[in-house]
N, C-alpha and C. Protein backbone atom coordinates (compact mmCIF):
# COMPACT_ATOMS: atom_id res chain seq x y z
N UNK A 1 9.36 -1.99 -9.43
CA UNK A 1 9.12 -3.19 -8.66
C UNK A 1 9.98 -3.16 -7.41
N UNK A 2 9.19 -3.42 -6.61
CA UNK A 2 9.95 -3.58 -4.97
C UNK A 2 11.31 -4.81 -4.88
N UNK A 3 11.91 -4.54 -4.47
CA UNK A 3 13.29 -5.95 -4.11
C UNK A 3 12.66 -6.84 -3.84
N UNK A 4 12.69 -7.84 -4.02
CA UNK A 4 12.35 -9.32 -3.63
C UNK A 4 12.17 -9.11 -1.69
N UNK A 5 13.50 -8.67 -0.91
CA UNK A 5 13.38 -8.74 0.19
C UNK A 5 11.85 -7.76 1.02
N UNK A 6 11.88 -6.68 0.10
CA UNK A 6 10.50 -5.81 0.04
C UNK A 6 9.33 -6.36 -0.27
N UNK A 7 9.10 -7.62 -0.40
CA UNK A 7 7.75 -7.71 -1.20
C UNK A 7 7.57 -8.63 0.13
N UNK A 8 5.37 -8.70 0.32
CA UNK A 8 5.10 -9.38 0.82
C UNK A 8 4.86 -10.76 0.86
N UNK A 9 5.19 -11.87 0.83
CA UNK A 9 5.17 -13.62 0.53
C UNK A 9 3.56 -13.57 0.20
N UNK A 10 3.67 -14.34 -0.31
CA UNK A 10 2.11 -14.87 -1.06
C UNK A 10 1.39 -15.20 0.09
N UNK A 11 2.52 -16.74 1.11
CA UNK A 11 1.28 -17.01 2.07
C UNK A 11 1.08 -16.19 3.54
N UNK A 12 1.36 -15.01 3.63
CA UNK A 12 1.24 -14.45 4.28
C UNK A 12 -0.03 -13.93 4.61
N UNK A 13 -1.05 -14.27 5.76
CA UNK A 13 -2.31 -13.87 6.07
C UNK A 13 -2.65 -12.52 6.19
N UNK A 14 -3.67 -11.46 5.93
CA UNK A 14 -3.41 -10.56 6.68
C UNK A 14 -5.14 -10.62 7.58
N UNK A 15 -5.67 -11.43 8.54
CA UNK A 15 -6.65 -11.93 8.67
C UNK A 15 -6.86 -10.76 10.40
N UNK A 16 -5.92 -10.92 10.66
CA UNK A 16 -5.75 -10.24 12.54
C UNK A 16 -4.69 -8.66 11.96
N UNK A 17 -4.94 -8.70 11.61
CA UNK A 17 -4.03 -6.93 11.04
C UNK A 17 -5.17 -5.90 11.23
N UNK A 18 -3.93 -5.09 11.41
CA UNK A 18 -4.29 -3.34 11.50
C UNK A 18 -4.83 -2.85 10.46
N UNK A 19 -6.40 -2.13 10.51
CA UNK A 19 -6.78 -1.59 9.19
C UNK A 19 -6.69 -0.12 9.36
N UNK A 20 -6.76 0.54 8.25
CA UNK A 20 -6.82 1.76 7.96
C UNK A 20 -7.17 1.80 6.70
N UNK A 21 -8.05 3.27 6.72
CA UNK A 21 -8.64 3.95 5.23
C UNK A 21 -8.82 4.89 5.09
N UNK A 22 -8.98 5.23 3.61
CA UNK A 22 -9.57 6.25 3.10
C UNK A 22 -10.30 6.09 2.20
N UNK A 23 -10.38 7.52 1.11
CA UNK A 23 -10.94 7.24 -0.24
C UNK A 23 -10.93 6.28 -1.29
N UNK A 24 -9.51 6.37 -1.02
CA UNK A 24 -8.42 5.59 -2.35
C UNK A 24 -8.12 4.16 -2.19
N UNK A 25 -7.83 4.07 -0.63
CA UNK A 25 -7.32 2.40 -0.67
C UNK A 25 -7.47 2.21 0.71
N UNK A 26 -7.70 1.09 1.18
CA UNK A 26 -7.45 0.58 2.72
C UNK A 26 -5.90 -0.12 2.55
N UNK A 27 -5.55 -0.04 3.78
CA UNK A 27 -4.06 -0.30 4.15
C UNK A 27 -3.89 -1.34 5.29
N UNK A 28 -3.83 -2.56 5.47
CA UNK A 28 -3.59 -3.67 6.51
C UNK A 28 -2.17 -3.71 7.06
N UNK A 29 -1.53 -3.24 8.17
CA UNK A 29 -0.55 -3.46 8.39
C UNK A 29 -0.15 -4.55 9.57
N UNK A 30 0.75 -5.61 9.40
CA UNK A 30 0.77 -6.34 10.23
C UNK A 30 2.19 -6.43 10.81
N UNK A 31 2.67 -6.93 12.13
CA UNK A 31 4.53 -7.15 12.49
C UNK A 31 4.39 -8.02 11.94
N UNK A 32 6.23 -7.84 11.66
CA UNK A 32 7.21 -9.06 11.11
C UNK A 32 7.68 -9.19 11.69
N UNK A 33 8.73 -10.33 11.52
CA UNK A 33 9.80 -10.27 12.51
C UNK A 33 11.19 -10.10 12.22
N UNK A 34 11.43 -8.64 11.23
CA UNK A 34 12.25 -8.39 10.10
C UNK A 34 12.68 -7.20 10.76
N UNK A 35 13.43 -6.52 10.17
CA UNK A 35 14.03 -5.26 10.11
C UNK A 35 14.08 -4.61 9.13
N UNK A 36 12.68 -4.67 8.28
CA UNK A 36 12.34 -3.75 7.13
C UNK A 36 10.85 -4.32 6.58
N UNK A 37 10.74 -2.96 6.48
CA UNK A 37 8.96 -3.00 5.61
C UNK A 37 9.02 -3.80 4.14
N UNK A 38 7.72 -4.90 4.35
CA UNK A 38 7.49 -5.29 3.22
C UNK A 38 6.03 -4.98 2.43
N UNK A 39 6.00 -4.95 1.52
CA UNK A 39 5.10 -4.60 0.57
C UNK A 39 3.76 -5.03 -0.26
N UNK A 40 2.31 -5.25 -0.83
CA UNK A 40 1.89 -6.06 -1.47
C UNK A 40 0.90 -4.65 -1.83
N UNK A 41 0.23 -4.83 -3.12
CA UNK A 41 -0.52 -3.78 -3.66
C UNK A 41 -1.25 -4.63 -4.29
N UNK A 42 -2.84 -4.12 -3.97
CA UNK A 42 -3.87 -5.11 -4.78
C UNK A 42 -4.64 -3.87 -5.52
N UNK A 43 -4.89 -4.22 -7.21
CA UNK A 43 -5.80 -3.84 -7.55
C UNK A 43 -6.44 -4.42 -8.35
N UNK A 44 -8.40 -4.32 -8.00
CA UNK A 44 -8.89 -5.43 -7.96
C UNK A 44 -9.58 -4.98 -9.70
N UNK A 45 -9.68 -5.73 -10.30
CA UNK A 45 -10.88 -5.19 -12.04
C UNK A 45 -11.71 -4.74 -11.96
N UNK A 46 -12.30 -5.04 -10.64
CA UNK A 46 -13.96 -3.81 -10.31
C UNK A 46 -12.89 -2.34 -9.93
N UNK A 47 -12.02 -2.33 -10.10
CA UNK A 47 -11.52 -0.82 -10.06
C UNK A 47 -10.81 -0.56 -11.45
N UNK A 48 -10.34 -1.59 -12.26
CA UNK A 48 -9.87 -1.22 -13.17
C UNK A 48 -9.66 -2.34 -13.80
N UNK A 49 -10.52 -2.09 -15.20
CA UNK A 49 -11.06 -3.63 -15.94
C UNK A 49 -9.46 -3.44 -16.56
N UNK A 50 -9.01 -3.21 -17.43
CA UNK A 50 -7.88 -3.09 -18.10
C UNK A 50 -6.50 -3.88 -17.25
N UNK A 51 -5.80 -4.61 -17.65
CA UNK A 51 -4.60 -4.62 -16.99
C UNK A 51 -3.01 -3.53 -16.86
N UNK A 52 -3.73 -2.90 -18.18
CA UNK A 52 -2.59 -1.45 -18.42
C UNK A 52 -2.86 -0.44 -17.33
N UNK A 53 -4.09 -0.49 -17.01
CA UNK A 53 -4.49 0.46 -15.81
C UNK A 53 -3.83 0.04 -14.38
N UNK A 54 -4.72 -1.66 -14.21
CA UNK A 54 -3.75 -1.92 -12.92
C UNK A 54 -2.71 -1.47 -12.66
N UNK A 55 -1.64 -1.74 -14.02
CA UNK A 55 -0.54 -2.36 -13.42
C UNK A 55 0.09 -0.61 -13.37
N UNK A 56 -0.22 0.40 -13.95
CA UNK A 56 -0.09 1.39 -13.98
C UNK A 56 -0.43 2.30 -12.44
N UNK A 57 -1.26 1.48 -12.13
CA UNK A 57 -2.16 2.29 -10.68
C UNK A 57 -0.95 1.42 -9.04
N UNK A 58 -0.35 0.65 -9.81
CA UNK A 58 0.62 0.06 -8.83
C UNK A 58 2.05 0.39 -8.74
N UNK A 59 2.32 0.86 -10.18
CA UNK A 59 3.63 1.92 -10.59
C UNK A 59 3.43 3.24 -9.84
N UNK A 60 2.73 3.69 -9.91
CA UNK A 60 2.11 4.65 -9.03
C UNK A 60 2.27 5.08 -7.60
N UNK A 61 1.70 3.82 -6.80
CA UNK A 61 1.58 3.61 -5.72
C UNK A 61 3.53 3.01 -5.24
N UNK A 62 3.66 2.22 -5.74
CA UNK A 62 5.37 1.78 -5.62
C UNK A 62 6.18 2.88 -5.68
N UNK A 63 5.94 4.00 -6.38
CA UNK A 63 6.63 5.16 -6.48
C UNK A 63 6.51 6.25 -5.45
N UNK A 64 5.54 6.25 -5.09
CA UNK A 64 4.71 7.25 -3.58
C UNK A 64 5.19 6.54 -2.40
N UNK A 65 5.18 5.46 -2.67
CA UNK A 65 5.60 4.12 -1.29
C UNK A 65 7.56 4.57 -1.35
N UNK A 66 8.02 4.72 -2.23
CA UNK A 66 9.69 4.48 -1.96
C UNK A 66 10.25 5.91 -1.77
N UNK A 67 9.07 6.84 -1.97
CA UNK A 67 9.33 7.87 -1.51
C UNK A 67 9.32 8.57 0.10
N UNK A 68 8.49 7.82 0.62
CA UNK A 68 7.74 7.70 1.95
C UNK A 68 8.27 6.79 2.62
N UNK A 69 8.57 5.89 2.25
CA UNK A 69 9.49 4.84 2.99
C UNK A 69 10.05 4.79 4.26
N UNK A 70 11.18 5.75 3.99
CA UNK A 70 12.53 6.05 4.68
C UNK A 70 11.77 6.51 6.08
N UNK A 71 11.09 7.30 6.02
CA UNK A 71 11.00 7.86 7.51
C UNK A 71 9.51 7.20 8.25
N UNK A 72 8.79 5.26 7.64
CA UNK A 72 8.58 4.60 8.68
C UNK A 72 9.02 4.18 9.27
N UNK A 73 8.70 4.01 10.41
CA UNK A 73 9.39 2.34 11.32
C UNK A 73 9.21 1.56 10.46
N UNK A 74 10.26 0.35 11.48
CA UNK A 74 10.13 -0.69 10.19
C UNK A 74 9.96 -1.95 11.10
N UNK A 75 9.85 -3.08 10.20
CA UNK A 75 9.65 -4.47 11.10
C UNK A 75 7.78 -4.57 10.74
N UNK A 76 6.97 -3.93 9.76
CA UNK A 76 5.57 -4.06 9.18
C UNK A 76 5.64 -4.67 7.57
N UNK A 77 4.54 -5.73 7.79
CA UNK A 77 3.80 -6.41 6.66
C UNK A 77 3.07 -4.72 6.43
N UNK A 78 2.86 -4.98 5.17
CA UNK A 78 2.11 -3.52 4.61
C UNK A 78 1.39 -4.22 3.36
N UNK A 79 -0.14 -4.12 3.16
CA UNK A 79 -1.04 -4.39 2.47
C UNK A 79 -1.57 -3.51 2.12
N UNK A 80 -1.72 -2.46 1.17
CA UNK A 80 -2.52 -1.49 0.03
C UNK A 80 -3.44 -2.28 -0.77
N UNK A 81 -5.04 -2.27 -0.46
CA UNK A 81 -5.56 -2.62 -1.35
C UNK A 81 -6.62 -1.40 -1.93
N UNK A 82 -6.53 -0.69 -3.30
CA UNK A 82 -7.00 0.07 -3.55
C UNK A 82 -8.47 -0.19 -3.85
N UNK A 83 -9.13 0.82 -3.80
CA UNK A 83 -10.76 0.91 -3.65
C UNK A 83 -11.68 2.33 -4.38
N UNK A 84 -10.16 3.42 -5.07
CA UNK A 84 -10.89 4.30 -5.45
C UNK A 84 -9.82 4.32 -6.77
N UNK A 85 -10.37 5.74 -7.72
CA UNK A 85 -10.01 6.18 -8.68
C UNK A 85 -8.29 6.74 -7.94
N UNK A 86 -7.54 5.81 -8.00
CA UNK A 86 -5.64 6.43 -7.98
C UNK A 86 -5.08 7.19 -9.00
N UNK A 87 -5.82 6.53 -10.45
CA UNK A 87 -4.81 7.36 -11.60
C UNK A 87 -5.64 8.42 -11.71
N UNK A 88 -6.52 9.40 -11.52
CA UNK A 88 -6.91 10.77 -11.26
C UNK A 88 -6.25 11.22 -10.13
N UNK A 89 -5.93 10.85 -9.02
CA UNK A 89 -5.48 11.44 -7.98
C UNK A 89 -4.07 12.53 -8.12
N UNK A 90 -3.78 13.32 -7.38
CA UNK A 90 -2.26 13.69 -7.59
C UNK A 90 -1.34 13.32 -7.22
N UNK A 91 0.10 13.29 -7.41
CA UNK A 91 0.65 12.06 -6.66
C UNK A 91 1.30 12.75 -5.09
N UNK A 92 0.77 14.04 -4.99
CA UNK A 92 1.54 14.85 -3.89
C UNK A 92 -0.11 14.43 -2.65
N UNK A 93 -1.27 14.11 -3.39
CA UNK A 93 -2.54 13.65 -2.99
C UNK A 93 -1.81 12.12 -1.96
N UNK A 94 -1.41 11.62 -2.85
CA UNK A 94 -1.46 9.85 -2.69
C UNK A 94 -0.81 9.61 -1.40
N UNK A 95 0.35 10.71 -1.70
CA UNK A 95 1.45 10.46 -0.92
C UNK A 95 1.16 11.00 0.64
N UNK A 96 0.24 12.13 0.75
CA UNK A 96 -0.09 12.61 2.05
C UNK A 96 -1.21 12.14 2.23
N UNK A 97 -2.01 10.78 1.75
CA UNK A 97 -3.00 9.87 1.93
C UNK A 97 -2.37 8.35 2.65
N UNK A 98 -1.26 8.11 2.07
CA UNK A 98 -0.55 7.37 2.60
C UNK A 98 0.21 7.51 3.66
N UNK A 99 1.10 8.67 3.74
CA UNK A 99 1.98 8.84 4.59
C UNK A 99 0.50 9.28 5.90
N UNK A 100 -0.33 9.51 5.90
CA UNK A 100 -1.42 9.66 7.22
C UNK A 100 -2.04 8.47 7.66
N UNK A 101 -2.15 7.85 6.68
CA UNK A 101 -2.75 6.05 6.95
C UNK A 101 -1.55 5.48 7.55
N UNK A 102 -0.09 5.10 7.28
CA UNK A 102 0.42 4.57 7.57
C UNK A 102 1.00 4.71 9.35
N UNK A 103 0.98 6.39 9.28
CA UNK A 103 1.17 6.87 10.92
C UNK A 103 -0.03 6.64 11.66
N UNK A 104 -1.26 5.91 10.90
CA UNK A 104 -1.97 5.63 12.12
C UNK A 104 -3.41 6.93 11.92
N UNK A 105 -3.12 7.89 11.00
CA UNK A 105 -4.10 9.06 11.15
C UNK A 105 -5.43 8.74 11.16
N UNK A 106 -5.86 7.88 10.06
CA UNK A 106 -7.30 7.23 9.77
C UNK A 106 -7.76 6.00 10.38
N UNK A 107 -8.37 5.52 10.56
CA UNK A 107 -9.03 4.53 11.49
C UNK A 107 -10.20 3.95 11.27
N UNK A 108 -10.62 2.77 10.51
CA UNK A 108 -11.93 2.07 10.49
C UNK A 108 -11.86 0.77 10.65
């Protein structure tokens, strides 16, 4: 689980944000007005009826995310909402899926 200061606030919009995608998940990134990236991971039951799965497919993703971390900028709302099969993926997959979305690589 992300630090409290890491996580994204509930009422936080992401309505005018930056999208990006891929296979696996689209990524909304929006400014803060912080000096560190915050966090929110959605996964929805049309991707994974189970809650052992979700919450598993977000352990996942939290783990690829704190690995990758360190060398974004910072001062971004960050929204992951997944859209494909994550727990098949590899996690060396996830991580150079993310770390390319987040620099901006993908674009829709």
């Amino acid at each position: 689980m992300f630090k409290k200061e890491n996580r994204v606030p509930g009422q936080i919009k992401f309505n005018n944000a930056r999208r990006y995608s891929t296979s696996l998940f689209t990524v909304k990134t929006k400014d803060n007005e912080l000096k560190l990236n915050r966090f929110a991971i959605v996964v929805s039951k049309n991707i994974y009826k189970k809650s052992t799965a979700r919450n598993k497919a977000k352990r996942l993703l939290r783990s690829v995310i704190e690995k990758i971390e360190m060398k974004k900028e910072e001062g971004k709302d960050i929204l992951i909402i997944v859209k494909g099969d994550v727990l098949k993926a590899v996690k060396g997959d996830l991580a150079k899926h993310l770390n390319e979305v987040l620099s901006g690589g993908h674009t829709k």
